[in-house]
C-alpha atoms as a PDB file:
ATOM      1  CA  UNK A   1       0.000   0.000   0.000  1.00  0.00           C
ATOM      2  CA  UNK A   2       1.265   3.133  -0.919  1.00  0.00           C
ATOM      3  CA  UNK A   3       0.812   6.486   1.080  1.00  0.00           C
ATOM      4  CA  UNK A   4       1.636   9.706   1.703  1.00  0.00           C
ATOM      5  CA  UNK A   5       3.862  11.204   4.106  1.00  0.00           C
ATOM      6  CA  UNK A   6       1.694  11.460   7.476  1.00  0.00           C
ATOM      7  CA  UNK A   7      -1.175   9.488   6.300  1.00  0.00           C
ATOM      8  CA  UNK A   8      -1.963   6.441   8.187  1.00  0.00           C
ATOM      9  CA  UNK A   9      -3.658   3.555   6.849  1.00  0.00           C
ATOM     10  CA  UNK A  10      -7.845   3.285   7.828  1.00  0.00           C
ATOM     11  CA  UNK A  11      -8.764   0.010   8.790  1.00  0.00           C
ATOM     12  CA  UNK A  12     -12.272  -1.517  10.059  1.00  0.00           C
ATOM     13  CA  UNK A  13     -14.169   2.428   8.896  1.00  0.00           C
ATOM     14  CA  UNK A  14     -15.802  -0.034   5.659  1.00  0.00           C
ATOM     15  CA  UNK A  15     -19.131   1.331   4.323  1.00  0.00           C
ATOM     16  CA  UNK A  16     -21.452  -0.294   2.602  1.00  0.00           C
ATOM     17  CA  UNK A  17     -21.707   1.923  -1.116  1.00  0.00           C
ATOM     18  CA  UNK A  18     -25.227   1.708  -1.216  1.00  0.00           C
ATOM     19  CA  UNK A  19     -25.705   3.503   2.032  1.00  0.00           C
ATOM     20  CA  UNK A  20     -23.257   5.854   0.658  1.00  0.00           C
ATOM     21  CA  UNK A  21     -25.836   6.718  -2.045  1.00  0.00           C
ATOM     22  CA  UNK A  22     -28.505   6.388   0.035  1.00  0.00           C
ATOM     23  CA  UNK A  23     -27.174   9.085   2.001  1.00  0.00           C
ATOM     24  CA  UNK A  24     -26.188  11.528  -0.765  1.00  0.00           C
ATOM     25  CA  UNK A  25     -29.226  11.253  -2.487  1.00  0.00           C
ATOM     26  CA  UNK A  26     -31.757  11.928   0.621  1.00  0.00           C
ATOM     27  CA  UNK A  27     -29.175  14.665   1.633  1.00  0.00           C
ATOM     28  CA  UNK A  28     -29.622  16.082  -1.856  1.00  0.00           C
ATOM     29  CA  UNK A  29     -33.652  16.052  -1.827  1.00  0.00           C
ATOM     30  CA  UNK A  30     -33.366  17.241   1.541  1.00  0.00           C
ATOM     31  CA  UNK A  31     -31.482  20.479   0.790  1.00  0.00           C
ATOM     32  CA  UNK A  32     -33.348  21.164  -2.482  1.00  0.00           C
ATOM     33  CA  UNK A  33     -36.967  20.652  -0.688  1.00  0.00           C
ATOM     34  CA  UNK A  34     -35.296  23.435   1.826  1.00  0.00           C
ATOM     35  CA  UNK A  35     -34.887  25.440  -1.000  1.00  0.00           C
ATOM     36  CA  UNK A  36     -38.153  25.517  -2.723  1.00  0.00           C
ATOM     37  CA  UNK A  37     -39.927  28.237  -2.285  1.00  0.00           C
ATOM     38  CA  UNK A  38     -43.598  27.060  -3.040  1.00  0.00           C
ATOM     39  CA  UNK A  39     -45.484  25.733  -0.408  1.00  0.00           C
ATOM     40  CA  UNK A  40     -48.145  22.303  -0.685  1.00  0.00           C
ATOM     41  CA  UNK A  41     -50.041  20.757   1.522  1.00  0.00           C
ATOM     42  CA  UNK A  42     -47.954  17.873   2.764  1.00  0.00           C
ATOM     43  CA  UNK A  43     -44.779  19.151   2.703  1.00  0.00           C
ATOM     44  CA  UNK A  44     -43.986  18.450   6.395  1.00  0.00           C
ATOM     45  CA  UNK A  45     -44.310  14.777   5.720  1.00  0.00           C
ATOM     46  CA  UNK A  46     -41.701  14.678   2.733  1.00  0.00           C
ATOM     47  CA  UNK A  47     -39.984  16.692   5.433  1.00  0.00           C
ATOM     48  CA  UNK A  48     -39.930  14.254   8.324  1.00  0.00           C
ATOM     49  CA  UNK A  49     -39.873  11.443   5.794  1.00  0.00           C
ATOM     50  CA  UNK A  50     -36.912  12.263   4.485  1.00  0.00           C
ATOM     51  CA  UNK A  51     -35.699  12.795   7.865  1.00  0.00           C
ATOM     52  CA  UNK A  52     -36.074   9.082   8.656  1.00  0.00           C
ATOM     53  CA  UNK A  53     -34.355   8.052   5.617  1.00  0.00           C
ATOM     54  CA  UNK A  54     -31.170   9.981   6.964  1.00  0.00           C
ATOM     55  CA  UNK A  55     -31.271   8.197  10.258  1.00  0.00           C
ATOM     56  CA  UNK A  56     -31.565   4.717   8.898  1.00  0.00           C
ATOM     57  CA  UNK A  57     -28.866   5.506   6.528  1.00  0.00           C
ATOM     58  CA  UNK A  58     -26.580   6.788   9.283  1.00  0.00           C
ATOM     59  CA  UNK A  59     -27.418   3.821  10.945  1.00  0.00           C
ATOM     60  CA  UNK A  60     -26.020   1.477   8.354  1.00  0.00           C
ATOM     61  CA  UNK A  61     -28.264  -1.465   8.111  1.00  0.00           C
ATOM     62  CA  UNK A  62     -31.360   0.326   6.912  1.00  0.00           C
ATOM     63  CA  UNK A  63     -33.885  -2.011   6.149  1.00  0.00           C
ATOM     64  CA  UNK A  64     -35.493  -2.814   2.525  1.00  0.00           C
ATOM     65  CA  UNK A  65     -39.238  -2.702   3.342  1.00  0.00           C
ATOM     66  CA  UNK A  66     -38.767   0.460   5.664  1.00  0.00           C
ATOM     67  CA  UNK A  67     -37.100   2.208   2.895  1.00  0.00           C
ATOM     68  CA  UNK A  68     -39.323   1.920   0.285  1.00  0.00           C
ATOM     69  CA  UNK A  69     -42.300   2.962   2.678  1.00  0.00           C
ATOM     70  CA  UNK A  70     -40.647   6.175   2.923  1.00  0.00           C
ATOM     71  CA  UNK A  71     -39.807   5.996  -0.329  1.00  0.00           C
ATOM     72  CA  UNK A  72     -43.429   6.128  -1.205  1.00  0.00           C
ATOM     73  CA  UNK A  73     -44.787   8.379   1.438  1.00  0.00           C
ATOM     74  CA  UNK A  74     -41.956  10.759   0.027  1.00  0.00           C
ATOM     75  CA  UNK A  75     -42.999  10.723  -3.496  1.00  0.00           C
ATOM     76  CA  UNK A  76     -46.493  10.790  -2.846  1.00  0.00           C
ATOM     77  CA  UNK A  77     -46.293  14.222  -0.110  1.00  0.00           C
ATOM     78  CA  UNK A  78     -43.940  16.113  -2.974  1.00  0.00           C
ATOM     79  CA  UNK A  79     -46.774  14.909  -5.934  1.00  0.00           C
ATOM     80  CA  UNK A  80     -45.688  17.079  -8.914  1.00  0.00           C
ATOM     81  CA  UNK A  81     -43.822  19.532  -7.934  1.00  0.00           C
ATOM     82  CA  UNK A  82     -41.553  19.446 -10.943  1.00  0.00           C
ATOM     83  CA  UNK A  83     -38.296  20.949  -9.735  1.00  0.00           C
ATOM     84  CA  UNK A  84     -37.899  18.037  -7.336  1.00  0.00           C
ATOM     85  CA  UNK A  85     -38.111  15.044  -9.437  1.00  0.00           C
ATOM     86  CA  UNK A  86     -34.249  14.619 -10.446  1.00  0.00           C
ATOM     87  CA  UNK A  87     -33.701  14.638  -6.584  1.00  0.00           C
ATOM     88  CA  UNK A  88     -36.614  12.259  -5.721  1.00  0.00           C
ATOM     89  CA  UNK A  89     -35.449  10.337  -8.724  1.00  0.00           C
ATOM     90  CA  UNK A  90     -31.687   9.743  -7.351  1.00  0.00           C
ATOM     91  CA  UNK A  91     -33.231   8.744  -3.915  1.00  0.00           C
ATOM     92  CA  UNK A  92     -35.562   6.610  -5.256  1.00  0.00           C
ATOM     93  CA  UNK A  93     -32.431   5.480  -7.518  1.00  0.00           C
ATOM     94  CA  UNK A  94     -30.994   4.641  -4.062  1.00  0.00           C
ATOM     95  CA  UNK A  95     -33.560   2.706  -2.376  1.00  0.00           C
ATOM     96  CA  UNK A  96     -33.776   0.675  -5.331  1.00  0.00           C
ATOM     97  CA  UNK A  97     -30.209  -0.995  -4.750  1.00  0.00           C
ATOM     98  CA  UNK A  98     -31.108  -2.515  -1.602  1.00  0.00           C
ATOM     99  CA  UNK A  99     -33.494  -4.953  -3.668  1.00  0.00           C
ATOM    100  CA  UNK A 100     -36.739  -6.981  -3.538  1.00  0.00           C
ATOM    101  CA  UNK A 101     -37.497  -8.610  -0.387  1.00  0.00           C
ATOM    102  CA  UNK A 102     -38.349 -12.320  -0.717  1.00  0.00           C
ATOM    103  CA  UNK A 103     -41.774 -13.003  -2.066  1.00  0.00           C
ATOM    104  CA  UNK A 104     -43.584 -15.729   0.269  1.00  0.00           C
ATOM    105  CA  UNK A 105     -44.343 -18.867  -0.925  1.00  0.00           C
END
C-alpha cells in the first residue's frame, strides 16, 4: 500500500456503497426541498420522511421494506412539484439498490 507522508492507513471504517448513495441522495432532496420556495399541503411529511431516511442511513443497516415505505410516502407528499423530481429520482435510484425482499411462498 502506498501512502503519503503522514497518512496512516484506515482500517475496520468499511461502508457499505449503497448507504453511501442512500445518504447523498436523501441529503440532496433534503437540501433542495429546503430550497423551494412554493409551499403544498404535505410538505412536512416529505420533510420528516426524508428525515427518517437519513437516520436509517446513518445507521447502516437500513432495512429494505422500511425504505421503500418512505420511499413512497416521500414521493407521494412532494406529488408534482416538478423541480424536485431529479432529486426524488436519485433517492428513489438509491432505495432501489437494496433490492426486492423475498416473495412468500
Amino acid at each position: 500500500m502506498l501512502r503519503s507522508v503522514g497518512q496512516r492507513a484506515v482500517r475496520g471504517n468499511f461502508e457499505d456503497p449503497r448507504v453511501t448513495e442512500l445518504r447523498a441522495a436523501v441529503s440532496r432532496l433534503r437540501r433542495e426541498l429546503a430550497a423551494y420556495p412554493g409551499e403544498f399541503p404535505d410538505r412536512a411529511i416529505a420533510e420528516d420522511e426524508l428525515a427518517a431516511l437519513a437516520a436509517m442511513a446513518a445507521t447502516g443497516a437500513p432495512e429494505a421494506r422500511r425504505l421503500r415505505r418512505s420511499l413512497l410516502l416521500v414521493a407521494s407528499s412532494i406529488g408534482s412539484v416538478s423541480a424536485l423530481t431529479g432529486a426524488l429520482a436519485g433517492v428513489r435510484g438509491a432505495v432501489e439498490l437494496f433490492g426486492e425482499p423475498p416473495h412468500p411462498r
